[in-house]
PDB file of N, CA and C in Angstrom:
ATOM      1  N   UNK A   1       0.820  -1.185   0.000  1.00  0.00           N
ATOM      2  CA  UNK A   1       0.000   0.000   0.000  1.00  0.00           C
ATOM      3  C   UNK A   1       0.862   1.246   0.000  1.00  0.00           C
ATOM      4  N   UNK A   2       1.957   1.111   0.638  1.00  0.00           N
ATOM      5  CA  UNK A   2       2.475   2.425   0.837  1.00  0.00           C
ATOM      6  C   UNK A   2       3.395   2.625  -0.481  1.00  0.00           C
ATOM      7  N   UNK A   3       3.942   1.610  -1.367  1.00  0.00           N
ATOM      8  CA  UNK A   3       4.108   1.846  -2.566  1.00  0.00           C
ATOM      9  C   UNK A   3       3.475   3.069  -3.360  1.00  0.00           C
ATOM     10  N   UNK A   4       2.639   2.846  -3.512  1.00  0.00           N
ATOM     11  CA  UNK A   4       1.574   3.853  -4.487  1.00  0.00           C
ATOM     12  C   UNK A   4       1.733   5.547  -3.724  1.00  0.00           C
ATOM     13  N   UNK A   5       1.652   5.265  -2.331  1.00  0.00           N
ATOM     14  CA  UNK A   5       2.105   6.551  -1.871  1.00  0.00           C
ATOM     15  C   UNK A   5       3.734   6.886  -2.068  1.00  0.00           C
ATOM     16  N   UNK A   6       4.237   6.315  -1.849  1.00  0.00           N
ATOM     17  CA  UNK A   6       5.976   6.719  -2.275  1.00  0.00           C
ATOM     18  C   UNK A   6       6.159   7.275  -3.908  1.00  0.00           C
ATOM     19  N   UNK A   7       5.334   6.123  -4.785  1.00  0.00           N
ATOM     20  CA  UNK A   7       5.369   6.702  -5.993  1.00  0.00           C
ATOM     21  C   UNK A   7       4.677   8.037  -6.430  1.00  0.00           C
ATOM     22  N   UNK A   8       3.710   8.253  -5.585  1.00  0.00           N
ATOM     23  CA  UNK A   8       2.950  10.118  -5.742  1.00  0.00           C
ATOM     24  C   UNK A   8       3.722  11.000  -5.149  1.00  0.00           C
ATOM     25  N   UNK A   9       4.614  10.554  -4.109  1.00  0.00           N
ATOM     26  CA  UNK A   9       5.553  11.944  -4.062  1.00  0.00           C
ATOM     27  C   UNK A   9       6.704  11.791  -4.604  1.00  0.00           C
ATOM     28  N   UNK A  10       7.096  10.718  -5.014  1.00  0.00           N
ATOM     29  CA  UNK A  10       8.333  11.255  -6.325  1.00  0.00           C
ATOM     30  C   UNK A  10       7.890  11.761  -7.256  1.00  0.00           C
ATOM     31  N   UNK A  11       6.237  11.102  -7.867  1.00  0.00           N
ATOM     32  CA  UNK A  11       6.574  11.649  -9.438  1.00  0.00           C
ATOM     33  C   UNK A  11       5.057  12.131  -9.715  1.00  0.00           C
ATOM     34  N   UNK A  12       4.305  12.873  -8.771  1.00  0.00           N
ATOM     35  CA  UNK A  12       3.066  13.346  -8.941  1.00  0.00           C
ATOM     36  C   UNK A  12       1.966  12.909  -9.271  1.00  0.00           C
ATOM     37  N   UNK A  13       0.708  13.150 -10.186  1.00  0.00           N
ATOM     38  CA  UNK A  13       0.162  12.013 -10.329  1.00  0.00           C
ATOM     39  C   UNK A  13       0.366  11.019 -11.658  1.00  0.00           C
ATOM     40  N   UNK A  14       1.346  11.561 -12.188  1.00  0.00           N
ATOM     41  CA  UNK A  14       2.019  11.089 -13.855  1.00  0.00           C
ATOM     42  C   UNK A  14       2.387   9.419 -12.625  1.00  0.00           C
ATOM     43  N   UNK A  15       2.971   9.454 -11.726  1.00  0.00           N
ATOM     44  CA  UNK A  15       3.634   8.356 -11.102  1.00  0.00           C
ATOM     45  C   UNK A  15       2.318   6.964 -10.694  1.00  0.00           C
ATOM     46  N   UNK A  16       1.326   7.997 -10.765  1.00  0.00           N
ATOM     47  CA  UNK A  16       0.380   6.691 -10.819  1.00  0.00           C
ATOM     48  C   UNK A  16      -1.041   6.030 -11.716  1.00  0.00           C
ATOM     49  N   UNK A  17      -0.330   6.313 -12.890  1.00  0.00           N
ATOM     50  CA  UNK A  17      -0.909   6.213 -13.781  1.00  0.00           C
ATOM     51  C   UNK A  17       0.000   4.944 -14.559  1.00  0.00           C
ATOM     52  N   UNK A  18       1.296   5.056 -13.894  1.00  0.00           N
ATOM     53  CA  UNK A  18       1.736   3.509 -14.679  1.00  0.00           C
ATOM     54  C   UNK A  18       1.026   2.463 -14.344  1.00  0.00           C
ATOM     55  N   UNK A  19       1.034   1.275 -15.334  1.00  0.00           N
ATOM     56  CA  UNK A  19       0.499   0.024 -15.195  1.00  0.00           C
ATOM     57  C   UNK A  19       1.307  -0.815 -14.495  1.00  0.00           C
ATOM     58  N   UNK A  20       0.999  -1.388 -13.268  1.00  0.00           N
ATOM     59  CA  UNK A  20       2.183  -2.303 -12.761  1.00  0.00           C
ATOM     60  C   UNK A  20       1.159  -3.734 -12.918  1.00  0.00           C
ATOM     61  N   UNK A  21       2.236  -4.710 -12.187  1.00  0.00           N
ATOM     62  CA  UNK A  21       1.586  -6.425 -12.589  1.00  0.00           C
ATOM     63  C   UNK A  21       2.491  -6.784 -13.234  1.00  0.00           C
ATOM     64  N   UNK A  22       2.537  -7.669 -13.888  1.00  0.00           N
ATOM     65  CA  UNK A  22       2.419  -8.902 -14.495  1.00  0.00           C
ATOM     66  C   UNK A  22       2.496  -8.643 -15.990  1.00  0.00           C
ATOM     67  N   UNK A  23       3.429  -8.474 -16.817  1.00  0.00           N
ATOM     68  CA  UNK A  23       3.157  -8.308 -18.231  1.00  0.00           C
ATOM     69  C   UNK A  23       2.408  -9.295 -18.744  1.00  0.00           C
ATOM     70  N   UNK A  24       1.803  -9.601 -19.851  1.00  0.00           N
ATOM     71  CA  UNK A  24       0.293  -9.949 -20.603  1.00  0.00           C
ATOM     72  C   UNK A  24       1.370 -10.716 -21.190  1.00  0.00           C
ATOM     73  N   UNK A  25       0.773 -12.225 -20.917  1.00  0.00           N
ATOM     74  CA  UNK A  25       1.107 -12.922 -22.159  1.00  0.00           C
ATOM     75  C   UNK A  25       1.009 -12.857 -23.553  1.00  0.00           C
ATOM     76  N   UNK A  26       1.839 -13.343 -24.545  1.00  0.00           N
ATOM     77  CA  UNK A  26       1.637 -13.176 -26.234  1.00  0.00           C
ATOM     78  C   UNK A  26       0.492 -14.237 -26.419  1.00  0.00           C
ATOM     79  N   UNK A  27      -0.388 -14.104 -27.111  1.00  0.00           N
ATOM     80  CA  UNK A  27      -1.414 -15.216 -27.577  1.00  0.00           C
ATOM     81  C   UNK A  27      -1.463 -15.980 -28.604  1.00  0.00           C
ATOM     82  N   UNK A  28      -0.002 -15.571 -28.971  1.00  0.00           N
ATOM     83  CA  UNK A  28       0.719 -17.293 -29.905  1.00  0.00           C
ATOM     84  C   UNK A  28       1.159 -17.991 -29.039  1.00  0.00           C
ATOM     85  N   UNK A  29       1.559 -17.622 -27.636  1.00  0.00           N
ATOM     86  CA  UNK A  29       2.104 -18.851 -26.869  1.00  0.00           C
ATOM     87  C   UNK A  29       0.753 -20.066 -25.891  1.00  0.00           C
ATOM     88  N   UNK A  30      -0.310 -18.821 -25.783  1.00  0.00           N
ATOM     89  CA  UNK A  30      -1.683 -19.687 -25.763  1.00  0.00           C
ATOM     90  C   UNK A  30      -1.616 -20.772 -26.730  1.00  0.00           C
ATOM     91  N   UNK A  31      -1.804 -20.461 -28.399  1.00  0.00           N
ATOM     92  CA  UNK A  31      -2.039 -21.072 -29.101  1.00  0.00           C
ATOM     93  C   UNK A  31      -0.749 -22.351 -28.642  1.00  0.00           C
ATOM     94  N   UNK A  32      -0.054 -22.194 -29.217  1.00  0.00           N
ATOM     95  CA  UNK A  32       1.060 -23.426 -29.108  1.00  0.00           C
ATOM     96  C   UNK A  32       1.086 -24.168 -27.572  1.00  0.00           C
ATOM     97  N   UNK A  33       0.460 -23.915 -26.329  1.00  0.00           N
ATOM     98  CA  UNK A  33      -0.079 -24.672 -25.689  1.00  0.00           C
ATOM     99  C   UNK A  33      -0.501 -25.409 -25.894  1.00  0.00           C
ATOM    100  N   UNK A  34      -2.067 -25.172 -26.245  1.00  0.00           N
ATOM    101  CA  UNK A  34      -3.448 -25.653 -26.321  1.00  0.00           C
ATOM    102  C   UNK A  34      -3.136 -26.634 -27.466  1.00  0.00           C
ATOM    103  N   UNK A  35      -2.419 -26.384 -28.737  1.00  0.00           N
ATOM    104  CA  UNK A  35      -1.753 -27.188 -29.544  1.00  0.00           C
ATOM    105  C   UNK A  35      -0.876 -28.567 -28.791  1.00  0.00           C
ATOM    106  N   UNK A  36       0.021 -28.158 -28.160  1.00  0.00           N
ATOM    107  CA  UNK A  36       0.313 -29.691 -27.242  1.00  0.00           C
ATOM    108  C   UNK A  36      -0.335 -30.556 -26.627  1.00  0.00           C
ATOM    109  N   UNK A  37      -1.190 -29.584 -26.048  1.00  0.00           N
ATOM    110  CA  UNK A  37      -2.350 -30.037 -25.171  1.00  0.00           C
ATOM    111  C   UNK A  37      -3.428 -30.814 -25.940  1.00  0.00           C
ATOM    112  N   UNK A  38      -3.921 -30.914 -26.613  1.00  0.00           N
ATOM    113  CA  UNK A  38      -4.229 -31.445 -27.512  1.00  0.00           C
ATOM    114  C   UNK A  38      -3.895 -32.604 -28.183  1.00  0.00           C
ATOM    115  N   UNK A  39      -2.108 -32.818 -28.546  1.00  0.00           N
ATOM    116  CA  UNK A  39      -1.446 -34.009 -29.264  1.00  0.00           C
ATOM    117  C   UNK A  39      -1.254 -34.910 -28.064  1.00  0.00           C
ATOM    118  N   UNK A  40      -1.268 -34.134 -26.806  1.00  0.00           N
ATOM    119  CA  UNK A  40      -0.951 -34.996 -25.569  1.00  0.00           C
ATOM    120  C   UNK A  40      -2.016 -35.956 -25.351  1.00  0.00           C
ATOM    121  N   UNK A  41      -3.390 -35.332 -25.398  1.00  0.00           N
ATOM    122  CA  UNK A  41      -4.860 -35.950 -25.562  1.00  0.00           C
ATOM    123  C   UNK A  41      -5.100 -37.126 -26.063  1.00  0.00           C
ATOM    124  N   UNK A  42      -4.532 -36.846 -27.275  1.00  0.00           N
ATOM    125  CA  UNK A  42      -5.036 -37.051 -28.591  1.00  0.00           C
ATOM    126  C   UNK A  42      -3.804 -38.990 -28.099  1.00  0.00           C
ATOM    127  N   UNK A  43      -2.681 -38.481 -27.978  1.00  0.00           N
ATOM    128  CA  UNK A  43      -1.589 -39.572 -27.453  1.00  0.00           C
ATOM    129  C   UNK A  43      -2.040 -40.250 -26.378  1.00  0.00           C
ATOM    130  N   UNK A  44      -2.948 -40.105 -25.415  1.00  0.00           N
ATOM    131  CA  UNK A  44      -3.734 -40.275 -24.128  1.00  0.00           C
ATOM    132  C   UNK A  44      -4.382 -41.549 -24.700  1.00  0.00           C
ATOM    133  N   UNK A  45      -5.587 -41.159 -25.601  1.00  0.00           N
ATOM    134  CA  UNK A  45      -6.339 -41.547 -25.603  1.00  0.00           C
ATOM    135  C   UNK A  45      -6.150 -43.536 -26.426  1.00  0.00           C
ATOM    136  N   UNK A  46      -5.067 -42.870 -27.261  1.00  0.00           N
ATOM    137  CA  UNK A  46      -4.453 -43.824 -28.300  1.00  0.00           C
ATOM    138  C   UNK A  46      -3.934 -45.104 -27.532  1.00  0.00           C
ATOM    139  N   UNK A  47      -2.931 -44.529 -26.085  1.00  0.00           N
ATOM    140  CA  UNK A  47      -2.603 -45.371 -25.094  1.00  0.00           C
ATOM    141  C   UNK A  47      -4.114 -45.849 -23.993  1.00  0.00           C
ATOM    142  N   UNK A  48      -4.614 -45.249 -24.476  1.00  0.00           N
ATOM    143  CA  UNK A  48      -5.878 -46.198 -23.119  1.00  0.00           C
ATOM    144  C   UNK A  48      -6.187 -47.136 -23.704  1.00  0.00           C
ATOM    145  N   UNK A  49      -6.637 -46.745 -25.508  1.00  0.00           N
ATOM    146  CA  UNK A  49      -7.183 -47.856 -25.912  1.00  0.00           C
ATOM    147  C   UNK A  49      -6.343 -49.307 -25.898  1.00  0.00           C
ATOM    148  N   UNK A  50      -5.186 -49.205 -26.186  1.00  0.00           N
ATOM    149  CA  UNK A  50      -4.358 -49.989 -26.406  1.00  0.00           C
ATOM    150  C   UNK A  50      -4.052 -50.892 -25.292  1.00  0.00           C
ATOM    151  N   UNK A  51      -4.403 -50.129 -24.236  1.00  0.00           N
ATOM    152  CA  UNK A  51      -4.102 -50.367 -22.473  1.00  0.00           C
ATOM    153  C   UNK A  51      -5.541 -51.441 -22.442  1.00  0.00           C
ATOM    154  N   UNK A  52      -6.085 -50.906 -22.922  1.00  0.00           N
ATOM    155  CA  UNK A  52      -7.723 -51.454 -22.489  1.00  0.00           C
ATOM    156  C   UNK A  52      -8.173 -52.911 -23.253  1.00  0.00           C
ATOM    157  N   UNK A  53      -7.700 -53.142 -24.845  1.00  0.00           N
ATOM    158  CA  UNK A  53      -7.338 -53.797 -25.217  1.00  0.00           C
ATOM    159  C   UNK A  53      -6.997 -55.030 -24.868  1.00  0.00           C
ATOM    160  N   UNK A  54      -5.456 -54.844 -24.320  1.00  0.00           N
ATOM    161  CA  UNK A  54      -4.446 -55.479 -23.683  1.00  0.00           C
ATOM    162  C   UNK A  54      -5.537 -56.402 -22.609  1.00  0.00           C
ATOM    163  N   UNK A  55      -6.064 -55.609 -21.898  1.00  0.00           N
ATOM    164  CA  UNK A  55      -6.724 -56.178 -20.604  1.00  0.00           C
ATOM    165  C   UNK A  55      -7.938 -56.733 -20.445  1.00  0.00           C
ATOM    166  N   UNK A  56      -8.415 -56.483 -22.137  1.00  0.00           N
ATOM    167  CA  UNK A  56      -9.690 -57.434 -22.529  1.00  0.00           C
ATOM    168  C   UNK A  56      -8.893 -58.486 -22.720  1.00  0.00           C
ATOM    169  N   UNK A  57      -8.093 -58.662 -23.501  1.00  0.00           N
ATOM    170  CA  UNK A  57      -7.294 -59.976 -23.866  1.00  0.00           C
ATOM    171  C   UNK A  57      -6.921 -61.001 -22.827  1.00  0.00           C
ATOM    172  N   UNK A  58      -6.533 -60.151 -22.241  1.00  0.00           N
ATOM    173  CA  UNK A  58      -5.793 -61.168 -21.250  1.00  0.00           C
ATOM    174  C   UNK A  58      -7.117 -61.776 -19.764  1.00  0.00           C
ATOM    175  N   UNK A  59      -8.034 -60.887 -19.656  1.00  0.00           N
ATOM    176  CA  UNK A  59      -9.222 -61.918 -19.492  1.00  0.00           C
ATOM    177  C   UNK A  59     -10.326 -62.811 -20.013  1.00  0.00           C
ATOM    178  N   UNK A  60      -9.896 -62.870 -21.692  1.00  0.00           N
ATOM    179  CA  UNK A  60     -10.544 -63.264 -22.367  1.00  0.00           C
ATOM    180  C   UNK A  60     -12.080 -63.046 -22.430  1.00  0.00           C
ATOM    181  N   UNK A  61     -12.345 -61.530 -22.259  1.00  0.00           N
ATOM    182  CA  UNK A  61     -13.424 -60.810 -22.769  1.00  0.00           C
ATOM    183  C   UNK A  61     -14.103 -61.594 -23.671  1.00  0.00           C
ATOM    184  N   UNK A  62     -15.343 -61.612 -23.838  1.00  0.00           N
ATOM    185  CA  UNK A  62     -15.726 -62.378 -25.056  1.00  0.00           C
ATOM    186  C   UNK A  62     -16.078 -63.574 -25.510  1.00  0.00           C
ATOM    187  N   UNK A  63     -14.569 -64.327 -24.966  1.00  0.00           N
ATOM    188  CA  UNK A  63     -14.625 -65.731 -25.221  1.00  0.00           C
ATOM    189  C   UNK A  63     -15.843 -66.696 -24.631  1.00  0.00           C
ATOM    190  N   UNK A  64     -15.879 -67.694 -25.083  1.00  0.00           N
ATOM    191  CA  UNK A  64     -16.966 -68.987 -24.319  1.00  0.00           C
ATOM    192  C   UNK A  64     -15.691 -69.507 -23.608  1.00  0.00           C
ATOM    193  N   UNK A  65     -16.270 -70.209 -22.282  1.00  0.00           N
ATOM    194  CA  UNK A  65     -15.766 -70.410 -21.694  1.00  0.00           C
ATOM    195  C   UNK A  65     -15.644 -72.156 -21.824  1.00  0.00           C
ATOM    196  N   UNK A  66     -17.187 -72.421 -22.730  1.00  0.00           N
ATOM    197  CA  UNK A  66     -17.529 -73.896 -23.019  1.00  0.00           C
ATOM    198  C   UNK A  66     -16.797 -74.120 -24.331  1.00  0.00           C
ATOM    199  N   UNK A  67     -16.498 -75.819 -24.367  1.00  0.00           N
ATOM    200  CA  UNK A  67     -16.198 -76.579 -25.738  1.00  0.00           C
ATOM    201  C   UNK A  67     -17.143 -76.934 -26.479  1.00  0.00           C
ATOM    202  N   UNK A  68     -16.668 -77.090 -27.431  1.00  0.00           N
ATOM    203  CA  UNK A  68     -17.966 -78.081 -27.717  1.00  0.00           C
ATOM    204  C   UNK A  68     -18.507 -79.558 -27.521  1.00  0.00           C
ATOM    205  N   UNK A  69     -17.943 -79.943 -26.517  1.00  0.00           N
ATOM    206  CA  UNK A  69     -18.141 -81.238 -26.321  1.00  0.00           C
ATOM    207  C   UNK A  69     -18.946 -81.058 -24.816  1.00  0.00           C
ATOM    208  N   UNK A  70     -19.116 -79.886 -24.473  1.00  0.00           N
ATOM    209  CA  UNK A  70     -19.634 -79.470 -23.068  1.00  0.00           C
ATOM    210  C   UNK A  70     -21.622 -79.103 -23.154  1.00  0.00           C
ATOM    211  N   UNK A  71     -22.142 -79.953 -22.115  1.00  0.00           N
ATOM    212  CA  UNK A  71     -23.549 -80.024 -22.794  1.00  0.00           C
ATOM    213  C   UNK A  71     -24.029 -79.594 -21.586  1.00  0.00           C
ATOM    214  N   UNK A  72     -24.914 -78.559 -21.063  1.00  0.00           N
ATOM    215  CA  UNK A  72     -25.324 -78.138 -19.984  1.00  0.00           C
ATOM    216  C   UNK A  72     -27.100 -77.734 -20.291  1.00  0.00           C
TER     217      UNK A  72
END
């Protein structure tokens, strides 16, 4: 708080009219985020299936469990 007052008596009210913060991101670097973010997804999703797959297989999802020589 007392910032803003230190800066009005050095430099009048020209001194508080600057913008302070945080400079503003560029919004090509948004873009090229959201772009990774995306292939990362996109790579996510490719590995679940493959994951998921895997783990139908190996409980034999699907299969009969009977032969055919099995009469119930």
């Amino acid at each position: 708080m007392n910032d803003w007052i230190h800066q009005y008596r050095k430099e009048g009210e020209a001194g508080l009219s600057k913008k302070g913060g945080r400079p503003k991101k560029d919004p090509e670097s948004y873009k090229v985020r959201i772009a990774q973010l995306e292939m990362e997804n996109e790579l996510l999703k490719k590995f679940h299936t493959e994951l998921r797959k895997d783990e139908l297989a190996r409980r034999n999802i699907g299969s009969s469990n009977h032969t055919e020589g099995d009469t119930q």
